[in-house]
C-alpha atoms as a PDB file:
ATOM      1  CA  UNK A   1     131.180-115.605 -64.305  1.00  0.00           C
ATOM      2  CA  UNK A   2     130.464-112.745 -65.961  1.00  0.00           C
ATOM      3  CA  UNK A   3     132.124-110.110 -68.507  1.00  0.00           C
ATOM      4  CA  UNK A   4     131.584-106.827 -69.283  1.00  0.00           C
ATOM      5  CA  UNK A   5     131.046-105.896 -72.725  1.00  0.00           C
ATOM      6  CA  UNK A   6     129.974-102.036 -72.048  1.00  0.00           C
ATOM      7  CA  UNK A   7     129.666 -99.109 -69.806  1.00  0.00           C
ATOM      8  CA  UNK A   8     128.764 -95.532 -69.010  1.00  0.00           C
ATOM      9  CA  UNK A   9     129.120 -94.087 -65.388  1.00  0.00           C
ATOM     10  CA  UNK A  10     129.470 -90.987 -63.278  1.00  0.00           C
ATOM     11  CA  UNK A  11     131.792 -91.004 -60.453  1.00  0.00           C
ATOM     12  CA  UNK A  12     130.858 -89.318 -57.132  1.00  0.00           C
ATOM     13  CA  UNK A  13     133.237 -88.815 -53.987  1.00  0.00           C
ATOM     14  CA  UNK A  14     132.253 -90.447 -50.703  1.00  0.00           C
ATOM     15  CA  UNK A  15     133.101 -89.255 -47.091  1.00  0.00           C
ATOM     16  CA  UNK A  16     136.055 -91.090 -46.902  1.00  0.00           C
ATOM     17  CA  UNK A  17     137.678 -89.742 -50.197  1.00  0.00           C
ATOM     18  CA  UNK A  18     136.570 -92.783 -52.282  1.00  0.00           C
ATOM     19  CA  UNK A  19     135.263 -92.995 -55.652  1.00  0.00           C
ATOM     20  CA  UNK A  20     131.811 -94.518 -56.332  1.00  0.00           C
ATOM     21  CA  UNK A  21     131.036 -94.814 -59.614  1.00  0.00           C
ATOM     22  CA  UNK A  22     127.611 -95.377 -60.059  1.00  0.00           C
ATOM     23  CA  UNK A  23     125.789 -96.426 -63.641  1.00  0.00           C
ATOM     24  CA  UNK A  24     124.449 -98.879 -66.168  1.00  0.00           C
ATOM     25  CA  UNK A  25     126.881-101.360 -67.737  1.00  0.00           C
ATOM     26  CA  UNK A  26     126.301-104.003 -70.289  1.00  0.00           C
ATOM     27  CA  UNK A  27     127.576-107.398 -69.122  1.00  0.00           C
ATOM     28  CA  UNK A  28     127.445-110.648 -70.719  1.00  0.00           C
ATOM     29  CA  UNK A  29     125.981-113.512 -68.319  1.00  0.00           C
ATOM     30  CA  UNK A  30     126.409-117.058 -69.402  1.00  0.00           C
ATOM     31  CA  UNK A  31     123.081-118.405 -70.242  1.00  0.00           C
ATOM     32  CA  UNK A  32     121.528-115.339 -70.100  1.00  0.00           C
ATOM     33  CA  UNK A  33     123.124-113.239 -73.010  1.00  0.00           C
ATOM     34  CA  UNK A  34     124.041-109.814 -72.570  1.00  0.00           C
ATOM     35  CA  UNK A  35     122.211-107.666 -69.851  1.00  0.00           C
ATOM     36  CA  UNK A  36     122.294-104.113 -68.754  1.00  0.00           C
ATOM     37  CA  UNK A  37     122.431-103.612 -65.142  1.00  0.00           C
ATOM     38  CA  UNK A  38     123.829-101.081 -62.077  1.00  0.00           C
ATOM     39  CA  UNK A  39     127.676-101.276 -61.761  1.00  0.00           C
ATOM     40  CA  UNK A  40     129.038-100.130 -58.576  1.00  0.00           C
ATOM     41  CA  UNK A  41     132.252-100.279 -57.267  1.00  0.00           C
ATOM     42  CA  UNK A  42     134.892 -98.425 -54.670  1.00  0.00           C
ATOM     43  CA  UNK A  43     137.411 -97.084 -57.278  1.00  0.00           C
ATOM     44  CA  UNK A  44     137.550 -96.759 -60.739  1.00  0.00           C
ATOM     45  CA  UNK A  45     138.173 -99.649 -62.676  1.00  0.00           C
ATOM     46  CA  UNK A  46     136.969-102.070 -59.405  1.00  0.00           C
ATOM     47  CA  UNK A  47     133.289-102.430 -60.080  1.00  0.00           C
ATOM     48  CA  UNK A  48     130.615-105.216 -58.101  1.00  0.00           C
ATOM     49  CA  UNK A  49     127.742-105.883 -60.654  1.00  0.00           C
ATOM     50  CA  UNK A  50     124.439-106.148 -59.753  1.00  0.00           C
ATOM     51  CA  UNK A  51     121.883-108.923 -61.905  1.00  0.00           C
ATOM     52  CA  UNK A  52     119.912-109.302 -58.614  1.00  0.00           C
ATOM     53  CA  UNK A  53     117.461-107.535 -59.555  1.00  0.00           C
ATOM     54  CA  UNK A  54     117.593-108.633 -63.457  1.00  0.00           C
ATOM     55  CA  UNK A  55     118.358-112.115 -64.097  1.00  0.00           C
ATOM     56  CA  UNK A  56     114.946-113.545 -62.544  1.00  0.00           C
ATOM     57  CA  UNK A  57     113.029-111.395 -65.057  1.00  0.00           C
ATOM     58  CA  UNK A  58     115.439-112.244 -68.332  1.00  0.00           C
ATOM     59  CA  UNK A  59     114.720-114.896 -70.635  1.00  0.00           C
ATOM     60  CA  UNK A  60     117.435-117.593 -70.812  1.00  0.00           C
ATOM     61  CA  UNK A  61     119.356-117.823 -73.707  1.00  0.00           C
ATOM     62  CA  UNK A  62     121.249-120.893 -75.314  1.00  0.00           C
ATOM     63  CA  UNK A  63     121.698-121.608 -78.848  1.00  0.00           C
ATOM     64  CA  UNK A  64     121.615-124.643 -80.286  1.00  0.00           C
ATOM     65  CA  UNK A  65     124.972-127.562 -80.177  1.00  0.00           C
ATOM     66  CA  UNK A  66     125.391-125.769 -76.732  1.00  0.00           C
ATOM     67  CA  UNK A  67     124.590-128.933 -73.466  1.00  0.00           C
ATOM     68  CA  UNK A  68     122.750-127.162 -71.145  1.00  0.00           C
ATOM     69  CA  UNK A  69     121.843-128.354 -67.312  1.00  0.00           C
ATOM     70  CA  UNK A  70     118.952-128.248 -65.898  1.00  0.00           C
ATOM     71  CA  UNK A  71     117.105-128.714 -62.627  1.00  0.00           C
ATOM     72  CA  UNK A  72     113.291-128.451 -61.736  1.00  0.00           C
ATOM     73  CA  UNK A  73     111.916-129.190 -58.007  1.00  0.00           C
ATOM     74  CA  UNK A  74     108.708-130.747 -56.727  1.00  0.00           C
ATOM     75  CA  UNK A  75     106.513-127.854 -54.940  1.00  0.00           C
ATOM     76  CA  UNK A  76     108.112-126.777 -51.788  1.00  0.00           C
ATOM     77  CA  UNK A  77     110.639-129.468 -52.203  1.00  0.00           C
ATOM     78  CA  UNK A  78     108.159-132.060 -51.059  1.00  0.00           C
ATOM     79  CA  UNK A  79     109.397-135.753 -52.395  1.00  0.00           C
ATOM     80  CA  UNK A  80     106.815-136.652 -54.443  1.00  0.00           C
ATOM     81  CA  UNK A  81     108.500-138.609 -56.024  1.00  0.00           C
ATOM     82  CA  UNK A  82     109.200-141.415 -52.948  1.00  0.00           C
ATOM     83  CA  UNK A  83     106.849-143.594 -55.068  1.00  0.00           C
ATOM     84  CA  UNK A  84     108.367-145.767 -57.598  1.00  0.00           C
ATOM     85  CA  UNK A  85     105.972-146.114 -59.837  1.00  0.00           C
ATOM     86  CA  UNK A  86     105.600-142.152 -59.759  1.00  0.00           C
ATOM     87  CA  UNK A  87     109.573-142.202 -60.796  1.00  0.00           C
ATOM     88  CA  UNK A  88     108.618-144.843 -63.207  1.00  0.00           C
ATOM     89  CA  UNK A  89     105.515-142.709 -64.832  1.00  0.00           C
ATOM     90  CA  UNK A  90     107.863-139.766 -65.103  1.00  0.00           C
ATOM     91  CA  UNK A  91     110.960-141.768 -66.747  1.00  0.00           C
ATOM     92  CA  UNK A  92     108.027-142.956 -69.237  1.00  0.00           C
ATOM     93  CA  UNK A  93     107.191-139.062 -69.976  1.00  0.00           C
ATOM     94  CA  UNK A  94     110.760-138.160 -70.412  1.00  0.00           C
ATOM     95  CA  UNK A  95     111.728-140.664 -73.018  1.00  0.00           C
ATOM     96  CA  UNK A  96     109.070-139.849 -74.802  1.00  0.00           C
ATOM     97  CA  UNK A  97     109.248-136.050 -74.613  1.00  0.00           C
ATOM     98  CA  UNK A  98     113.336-136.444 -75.757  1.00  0.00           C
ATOM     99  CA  UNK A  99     112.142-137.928 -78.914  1.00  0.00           C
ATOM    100  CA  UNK A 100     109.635-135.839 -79.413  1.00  0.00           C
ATOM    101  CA  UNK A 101     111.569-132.435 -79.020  1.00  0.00           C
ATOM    102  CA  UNK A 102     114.669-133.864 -80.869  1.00  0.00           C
ATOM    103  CA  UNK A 103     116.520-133.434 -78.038  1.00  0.00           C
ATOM    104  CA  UNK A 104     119.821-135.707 -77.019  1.00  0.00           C
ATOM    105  CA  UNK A 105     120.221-136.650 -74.135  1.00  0.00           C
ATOM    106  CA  UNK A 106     123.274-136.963 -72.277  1.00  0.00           C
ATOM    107  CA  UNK A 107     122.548-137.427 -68.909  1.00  0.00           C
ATOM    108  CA  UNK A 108     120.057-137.617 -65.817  1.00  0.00           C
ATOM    109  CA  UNK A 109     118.459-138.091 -62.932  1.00  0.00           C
ATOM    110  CA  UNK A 110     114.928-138.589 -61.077  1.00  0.00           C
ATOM    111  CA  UNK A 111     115.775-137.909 -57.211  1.00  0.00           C
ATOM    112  CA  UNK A 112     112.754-137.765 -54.499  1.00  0.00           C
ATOM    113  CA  UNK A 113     111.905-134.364 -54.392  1.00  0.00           C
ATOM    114  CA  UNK A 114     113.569-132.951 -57.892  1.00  0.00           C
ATOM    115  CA  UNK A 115     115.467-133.947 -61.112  1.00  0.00           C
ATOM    116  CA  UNK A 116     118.893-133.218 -63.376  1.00  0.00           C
ATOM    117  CA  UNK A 117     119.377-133.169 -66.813  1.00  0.00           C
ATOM    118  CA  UNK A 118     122.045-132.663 -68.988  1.00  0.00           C
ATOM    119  CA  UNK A 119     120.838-132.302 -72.463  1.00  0.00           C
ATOM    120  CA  UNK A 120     121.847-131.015 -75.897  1.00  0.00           C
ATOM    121  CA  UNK A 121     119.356-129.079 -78.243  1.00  0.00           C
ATOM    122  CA  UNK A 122     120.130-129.572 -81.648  1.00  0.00           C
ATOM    123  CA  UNK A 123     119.313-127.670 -84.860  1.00  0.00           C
ATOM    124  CA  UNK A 124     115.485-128.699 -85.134  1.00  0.00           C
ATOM    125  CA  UNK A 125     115.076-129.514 -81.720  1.00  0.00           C
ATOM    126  CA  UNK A 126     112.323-127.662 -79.525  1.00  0.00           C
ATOM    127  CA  UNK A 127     113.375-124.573 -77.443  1.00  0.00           C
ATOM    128  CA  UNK A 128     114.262-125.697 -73.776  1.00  0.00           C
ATOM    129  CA  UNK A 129     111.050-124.116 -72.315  1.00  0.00           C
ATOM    130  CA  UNK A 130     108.658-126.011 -74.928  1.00  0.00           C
ATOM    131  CA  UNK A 131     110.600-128.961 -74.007  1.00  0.00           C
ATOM    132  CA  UNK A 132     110.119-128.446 -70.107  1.00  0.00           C
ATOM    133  CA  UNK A 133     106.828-126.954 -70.401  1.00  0.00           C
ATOM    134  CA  UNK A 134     105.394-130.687 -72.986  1.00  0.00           C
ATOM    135  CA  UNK A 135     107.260-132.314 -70.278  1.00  0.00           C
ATOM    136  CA  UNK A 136     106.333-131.167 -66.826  1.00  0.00           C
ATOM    137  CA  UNK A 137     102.636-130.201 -67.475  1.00  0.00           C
ATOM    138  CA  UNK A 138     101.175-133.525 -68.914  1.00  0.00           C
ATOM    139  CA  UNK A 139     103.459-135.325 -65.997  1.00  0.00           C
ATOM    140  CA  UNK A 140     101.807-133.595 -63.005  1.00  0.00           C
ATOM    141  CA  UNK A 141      98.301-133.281 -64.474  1.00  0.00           C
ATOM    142  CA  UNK A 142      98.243-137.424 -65.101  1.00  0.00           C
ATOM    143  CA  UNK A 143      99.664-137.825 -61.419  1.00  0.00           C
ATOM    144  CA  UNK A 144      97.448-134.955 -59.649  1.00  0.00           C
ATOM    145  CA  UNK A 145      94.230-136.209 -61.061  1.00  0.00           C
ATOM    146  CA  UNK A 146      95.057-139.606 -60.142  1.00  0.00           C
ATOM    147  CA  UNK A 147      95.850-138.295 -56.645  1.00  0.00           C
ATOM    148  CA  UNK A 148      92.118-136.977 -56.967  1.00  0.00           C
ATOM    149  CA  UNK A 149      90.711-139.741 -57.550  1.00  0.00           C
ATOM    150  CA  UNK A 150      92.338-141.485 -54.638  1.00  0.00           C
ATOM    151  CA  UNK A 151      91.707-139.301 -52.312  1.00  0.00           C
ATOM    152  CA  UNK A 152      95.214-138.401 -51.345  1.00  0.00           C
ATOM    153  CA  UNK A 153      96.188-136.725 -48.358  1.00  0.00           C
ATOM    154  CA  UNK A 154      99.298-135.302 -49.787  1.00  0.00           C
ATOM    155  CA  UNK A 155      97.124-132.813 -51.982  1.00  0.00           C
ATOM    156  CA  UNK A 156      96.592-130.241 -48.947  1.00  0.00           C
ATOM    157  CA  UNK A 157     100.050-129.709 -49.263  1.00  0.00           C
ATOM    158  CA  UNK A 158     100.592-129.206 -52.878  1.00  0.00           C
ATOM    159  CA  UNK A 159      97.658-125.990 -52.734  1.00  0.00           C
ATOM    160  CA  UNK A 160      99.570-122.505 -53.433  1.00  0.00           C
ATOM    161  CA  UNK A 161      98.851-118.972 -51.983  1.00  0.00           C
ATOM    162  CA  UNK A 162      96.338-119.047 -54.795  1.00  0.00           C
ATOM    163  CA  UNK A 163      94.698-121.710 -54.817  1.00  0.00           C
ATOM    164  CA  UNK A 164      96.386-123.611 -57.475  1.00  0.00           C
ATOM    165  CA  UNK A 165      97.323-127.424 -57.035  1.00  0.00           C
ATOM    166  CA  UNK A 166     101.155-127.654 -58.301  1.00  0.00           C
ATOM    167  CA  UNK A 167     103.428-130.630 -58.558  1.00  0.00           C
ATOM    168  CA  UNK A 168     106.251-128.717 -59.814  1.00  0.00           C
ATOM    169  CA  UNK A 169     107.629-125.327 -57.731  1.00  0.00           C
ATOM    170  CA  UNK A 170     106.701-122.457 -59.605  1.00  0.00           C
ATOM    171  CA  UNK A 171     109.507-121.053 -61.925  1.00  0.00           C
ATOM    172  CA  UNK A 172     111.693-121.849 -64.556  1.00  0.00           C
ATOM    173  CA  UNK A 173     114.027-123.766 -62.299  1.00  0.00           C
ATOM    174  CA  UNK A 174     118.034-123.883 -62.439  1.00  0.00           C
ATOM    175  CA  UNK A 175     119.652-123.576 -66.446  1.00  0.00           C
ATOM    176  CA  UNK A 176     123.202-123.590 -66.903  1.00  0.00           C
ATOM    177  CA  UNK A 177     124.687-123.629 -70.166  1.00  0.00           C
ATOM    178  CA  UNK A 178     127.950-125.601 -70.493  1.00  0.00           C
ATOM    179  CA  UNK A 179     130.813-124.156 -71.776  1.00  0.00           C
ATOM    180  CA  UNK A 180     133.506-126.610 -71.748  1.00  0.00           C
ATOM    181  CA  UNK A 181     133.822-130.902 -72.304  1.00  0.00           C
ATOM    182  CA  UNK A 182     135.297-130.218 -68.462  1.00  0.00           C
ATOM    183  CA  UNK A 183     131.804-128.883 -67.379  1.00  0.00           C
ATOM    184  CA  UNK A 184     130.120-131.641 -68.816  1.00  0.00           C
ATOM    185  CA  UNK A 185     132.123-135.049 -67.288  1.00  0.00           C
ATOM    186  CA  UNK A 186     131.797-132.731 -64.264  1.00  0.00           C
ATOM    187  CA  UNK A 187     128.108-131.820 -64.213  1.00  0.00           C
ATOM    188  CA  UNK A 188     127.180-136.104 -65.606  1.00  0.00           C
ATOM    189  CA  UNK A 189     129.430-136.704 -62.348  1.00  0.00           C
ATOM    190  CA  UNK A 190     127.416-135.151 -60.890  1.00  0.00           C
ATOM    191  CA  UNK A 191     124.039-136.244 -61.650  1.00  0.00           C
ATOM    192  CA  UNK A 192     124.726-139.593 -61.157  1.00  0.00           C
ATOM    193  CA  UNK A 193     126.422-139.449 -58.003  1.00  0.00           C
ATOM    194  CA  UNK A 194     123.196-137.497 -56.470  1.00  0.00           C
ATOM    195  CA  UNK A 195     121.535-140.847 -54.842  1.00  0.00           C
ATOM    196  CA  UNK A 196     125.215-142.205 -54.160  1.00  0.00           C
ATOM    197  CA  UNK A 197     125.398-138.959 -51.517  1.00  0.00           C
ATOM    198  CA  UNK A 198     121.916-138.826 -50.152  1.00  0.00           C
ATOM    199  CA  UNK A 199     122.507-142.584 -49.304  1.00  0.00           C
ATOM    200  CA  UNK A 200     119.801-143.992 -51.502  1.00  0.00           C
ATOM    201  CA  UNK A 201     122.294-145.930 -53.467  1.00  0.00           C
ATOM    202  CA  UNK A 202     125.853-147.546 -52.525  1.00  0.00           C
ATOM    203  CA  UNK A 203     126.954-147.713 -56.289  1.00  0.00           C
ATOM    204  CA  UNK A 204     125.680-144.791 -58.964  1.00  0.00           C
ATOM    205  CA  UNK A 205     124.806-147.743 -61.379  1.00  0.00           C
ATOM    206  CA  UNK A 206     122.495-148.963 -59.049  1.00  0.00           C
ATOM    207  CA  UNK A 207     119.610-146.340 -58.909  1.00  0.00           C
ATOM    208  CA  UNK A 208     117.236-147.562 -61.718  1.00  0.00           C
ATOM    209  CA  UNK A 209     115.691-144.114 -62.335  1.00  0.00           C
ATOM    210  CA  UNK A 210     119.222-142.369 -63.587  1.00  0.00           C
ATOM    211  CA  UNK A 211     121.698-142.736 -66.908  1.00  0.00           C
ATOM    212  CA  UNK A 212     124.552-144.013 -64.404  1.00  0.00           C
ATOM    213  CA  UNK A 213     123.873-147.971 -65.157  1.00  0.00           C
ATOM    214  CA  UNK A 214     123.801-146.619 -69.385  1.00  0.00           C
ATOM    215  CA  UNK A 215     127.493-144.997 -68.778  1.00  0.00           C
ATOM    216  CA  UNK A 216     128.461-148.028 -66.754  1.00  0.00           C
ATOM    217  CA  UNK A 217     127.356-149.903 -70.263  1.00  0.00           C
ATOM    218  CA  UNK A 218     124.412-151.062 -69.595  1.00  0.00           C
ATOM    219  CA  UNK A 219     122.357-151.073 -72.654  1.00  0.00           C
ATOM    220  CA  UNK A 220     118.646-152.188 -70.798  1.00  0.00           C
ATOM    221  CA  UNK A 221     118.015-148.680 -70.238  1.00  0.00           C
ATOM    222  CA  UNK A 222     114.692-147.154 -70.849  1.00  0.00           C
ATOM    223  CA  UNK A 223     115.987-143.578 -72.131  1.00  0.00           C
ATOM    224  CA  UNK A 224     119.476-144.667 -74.937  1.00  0.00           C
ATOM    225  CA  UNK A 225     121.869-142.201 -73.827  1.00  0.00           C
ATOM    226  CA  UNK A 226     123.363-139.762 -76.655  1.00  0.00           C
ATOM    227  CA  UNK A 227     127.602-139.428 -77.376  1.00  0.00           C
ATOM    228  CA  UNK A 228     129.319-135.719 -76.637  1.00  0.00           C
END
């Protein structure tokens, strides 16, 4: 959802004896902050707003004490992670990047081909992107140049346009702030139901590489699961 917070316009008669107004409004776009894009709209006071255009080039926004969800894919959606001990390697790299970004964590999961989070950046914890970016790059370097070494045939798949080897698809991935308790029992729902639905699981609790089994108190965990 969106609100508006500002904006200027000129209004211009169609064929049909309609107004289109036609300008550049400010609106305020959760997780993004407050944007200035084209408004345009049938009749005064109706208006359709554009971000299109915008939102992929803005810098996320999200202040500290606010739980934020995130999703990042493997490249092209390829599951790279079918492997266990590649889910494994990558639960390893999460725990320890948590603790070292100060982040809590309330909730998440390592599917086949791309992974949830639900975490809460505190105070003195890292900004999201350092946190993804001390994450995701040590992750698929350690696993790509072991793939090297092997020999493995997945690599001819994981070359870009460019040349470049990727694990992880290019871009910032999917980050939602949340802006209610509601949207975060919803979105930890959620996460942990994701192997229940593809079929991978019959029981939430029973997909090693999630926090499901630490909500369902289970305390063997490898990543200790923060309160909200």
């Amino acid at each position: 959802m969106m609100r508006e917070s500002g904006f200027s316009c000129k209004e211009s008669v169609l064929p049909d004896g309609k107004s289109l107004w036609r300008g550049v409004g400010t609106v305020w776009v959760p997780g993004y902050g407050v944007l200035a894009v084209p408004r345009l709209g049938a009749e005064a006071g109706r208006y359709a707003f554009d971000v299109s255009g915008f939102v992929q080039h803005m810098k996320r926004v999200g202040g500290p004490n606010e739980v934020r969800f995130l999703t990042f894919s493997c490249y092209e959606r390829i599951p790279l992670f079918e492997n266990d001990r590649i889910k494994d390697l990558f639960v390893e790299h999460l725990a320890r990047g948590r603790a070292e970004a100060r982040i809590r964590m309330i909730a998440w999961v390592v599917m086949p081909e791309h992974v949830h989070l639900l975490v809460l950046p505190l105070a003195d914890s890292q900004s999201i992107p350092a946190f993804l970016n001390g994450l995701k790059r040590p992750f698929a370097q350690k696993v790509i140049g072991r793939w090297r070494e092997l020999g493995a045939g997945v690599l001819d798949r994981l070359v870009d346009s460019g040349g470049h080897t990727r694990f992880w698809q290019q871009g910032g991935g999917y980050d939602r702030v949340m802006r209610s308790t509601e949207d975060v029992q919803e979105k930890t729902k959620y996460i942990h139901e994701n192997p229940v639905r593809r079929g991978l699981v019959d029981r939430a609790e029973d997909w090693r590489w999630s926090s499901a089994h630490w909500h369902a108190g289970r305390r063997d965990a490898s990543i200790p699961i923060d309160s909200y």
